[in-house]
Protein backbone atom coordinates (compact mmCIF):
# COMPACT_ATOMS: atom_id res chain seq x y z
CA UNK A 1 54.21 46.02 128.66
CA UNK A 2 51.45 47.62 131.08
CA UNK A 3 54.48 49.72 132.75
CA UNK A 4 55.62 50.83 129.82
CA UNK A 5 52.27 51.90 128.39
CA UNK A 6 51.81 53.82 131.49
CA UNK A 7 54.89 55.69 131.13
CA UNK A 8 54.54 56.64 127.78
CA UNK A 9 50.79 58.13 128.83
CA UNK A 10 52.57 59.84 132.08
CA UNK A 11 55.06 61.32 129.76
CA UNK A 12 52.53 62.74 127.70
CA UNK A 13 50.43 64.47 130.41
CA UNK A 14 53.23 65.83 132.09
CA UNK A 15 54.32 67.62 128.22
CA UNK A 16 50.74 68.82 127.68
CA UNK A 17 50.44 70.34 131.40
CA UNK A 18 54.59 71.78 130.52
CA UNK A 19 52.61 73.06 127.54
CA UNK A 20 49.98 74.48 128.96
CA UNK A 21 51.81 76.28 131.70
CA UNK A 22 54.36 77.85 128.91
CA UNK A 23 51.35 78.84 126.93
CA UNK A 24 48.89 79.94 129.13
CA UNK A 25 50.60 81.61 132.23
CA UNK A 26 53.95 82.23 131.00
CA UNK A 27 52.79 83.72 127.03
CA UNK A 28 54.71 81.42 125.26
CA UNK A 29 53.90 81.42 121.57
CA UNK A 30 55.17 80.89 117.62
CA UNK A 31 55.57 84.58 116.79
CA UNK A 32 57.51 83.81 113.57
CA UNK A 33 56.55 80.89 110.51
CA UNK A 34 58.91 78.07 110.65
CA UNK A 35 61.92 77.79 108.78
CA UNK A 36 62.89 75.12 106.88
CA UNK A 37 66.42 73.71 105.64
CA UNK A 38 66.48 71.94 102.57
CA UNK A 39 69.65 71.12 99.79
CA UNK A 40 71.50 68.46 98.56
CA UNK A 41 73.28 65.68 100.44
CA UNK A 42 76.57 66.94 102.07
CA UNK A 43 75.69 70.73 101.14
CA UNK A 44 75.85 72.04 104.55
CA UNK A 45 72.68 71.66 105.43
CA UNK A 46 73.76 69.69 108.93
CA UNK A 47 76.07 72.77 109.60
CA UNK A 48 73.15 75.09 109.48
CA UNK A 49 71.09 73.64 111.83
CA UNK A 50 73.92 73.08 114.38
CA UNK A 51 74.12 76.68 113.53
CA UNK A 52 70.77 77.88 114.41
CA UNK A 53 70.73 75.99 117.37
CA UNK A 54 72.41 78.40 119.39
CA UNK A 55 69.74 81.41 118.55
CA UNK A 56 67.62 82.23 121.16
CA UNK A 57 64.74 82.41 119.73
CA UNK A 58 65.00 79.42 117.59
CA UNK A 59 64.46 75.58 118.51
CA UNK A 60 66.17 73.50 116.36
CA UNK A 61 63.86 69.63 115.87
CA UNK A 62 66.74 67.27 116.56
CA UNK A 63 66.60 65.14 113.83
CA UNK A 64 65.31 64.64 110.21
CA UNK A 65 61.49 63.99 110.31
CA UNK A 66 60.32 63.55 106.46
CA UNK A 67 57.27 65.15 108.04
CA UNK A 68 55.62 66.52 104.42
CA UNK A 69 55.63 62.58 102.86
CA UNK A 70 53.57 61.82 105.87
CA UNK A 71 49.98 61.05 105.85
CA UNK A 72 49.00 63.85 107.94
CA UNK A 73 51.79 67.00 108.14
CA UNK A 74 49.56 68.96 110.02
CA UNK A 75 49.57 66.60 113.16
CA UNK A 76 53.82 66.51 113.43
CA UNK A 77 53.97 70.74 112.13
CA UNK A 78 51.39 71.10 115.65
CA UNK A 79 53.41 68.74 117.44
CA UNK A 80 56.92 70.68 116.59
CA UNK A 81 54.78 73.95 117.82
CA UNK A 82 54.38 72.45 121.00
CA UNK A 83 57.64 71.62 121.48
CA UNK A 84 58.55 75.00 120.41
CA UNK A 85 56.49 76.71 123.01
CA UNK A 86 57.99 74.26 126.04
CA UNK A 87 61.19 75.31 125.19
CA UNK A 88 60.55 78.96 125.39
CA UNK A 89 60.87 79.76 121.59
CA UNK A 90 59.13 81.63 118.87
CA UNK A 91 60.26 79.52 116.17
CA UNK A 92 61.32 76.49 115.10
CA UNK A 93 63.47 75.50 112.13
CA UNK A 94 63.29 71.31 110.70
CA UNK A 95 66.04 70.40 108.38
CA UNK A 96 65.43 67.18 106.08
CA UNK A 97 67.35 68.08 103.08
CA UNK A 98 65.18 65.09 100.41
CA UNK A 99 62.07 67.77 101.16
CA UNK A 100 63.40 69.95 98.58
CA UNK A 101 61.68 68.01 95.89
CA UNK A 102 58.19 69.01 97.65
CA UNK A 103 58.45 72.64 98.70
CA UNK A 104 55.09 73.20 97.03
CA UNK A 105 53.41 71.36 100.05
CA UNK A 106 55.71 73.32 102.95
């Protein structure tokens, strides 16, 4: 249990020092809002993102996150910006197709 704990906190000090170097020397940044893919079930939606993948500018967030029913959106929206700016993007597109019923809050 003690190893793993320390891996998981190794992990996330090496991503936040990636992070840092991406952001800070190499002028990494979101230049662009995120996009989001929404729709009904077997619309296309997967197809998209597969899609979008391949843009260079664009980092795709592997899977479905049903970030806006979470507690706190904010925290996982900041945490996909992060990840964004590691890879070398300027934007980054989530697809969860059930967050169509709450657009409002994206």
């Amino acid at each position: 249990m003690a190893m793993k704990r320390l891996r998981v906190c190794t992990e996330r000090a090496l991503f936040l020092l990636r992070y840092n170097y991406h952001k800070m020397v190499l002028g990494h940044q979101i230049r662009h809002p995120p996009t989001f893919i929404v729709g009904c079930g077997h619309s296309g939606t997967s197809l998209m993102l597969a899609v979008l993948r391949y843009h260079s500018s664009i980092y795709a967030i592997p899977r479905e996150t049903n970030f806006a029913y979470a507690s706190n959106p904010m925290a996982a929206m900041k945490r996909f910006d992060m990840r964004t700016v590691v890879a070398g993007k300027s934007r980054w597109v989530e697809k969860t197709p059930r967050h169509i019923r709450c657009m409002d809050r994206l």
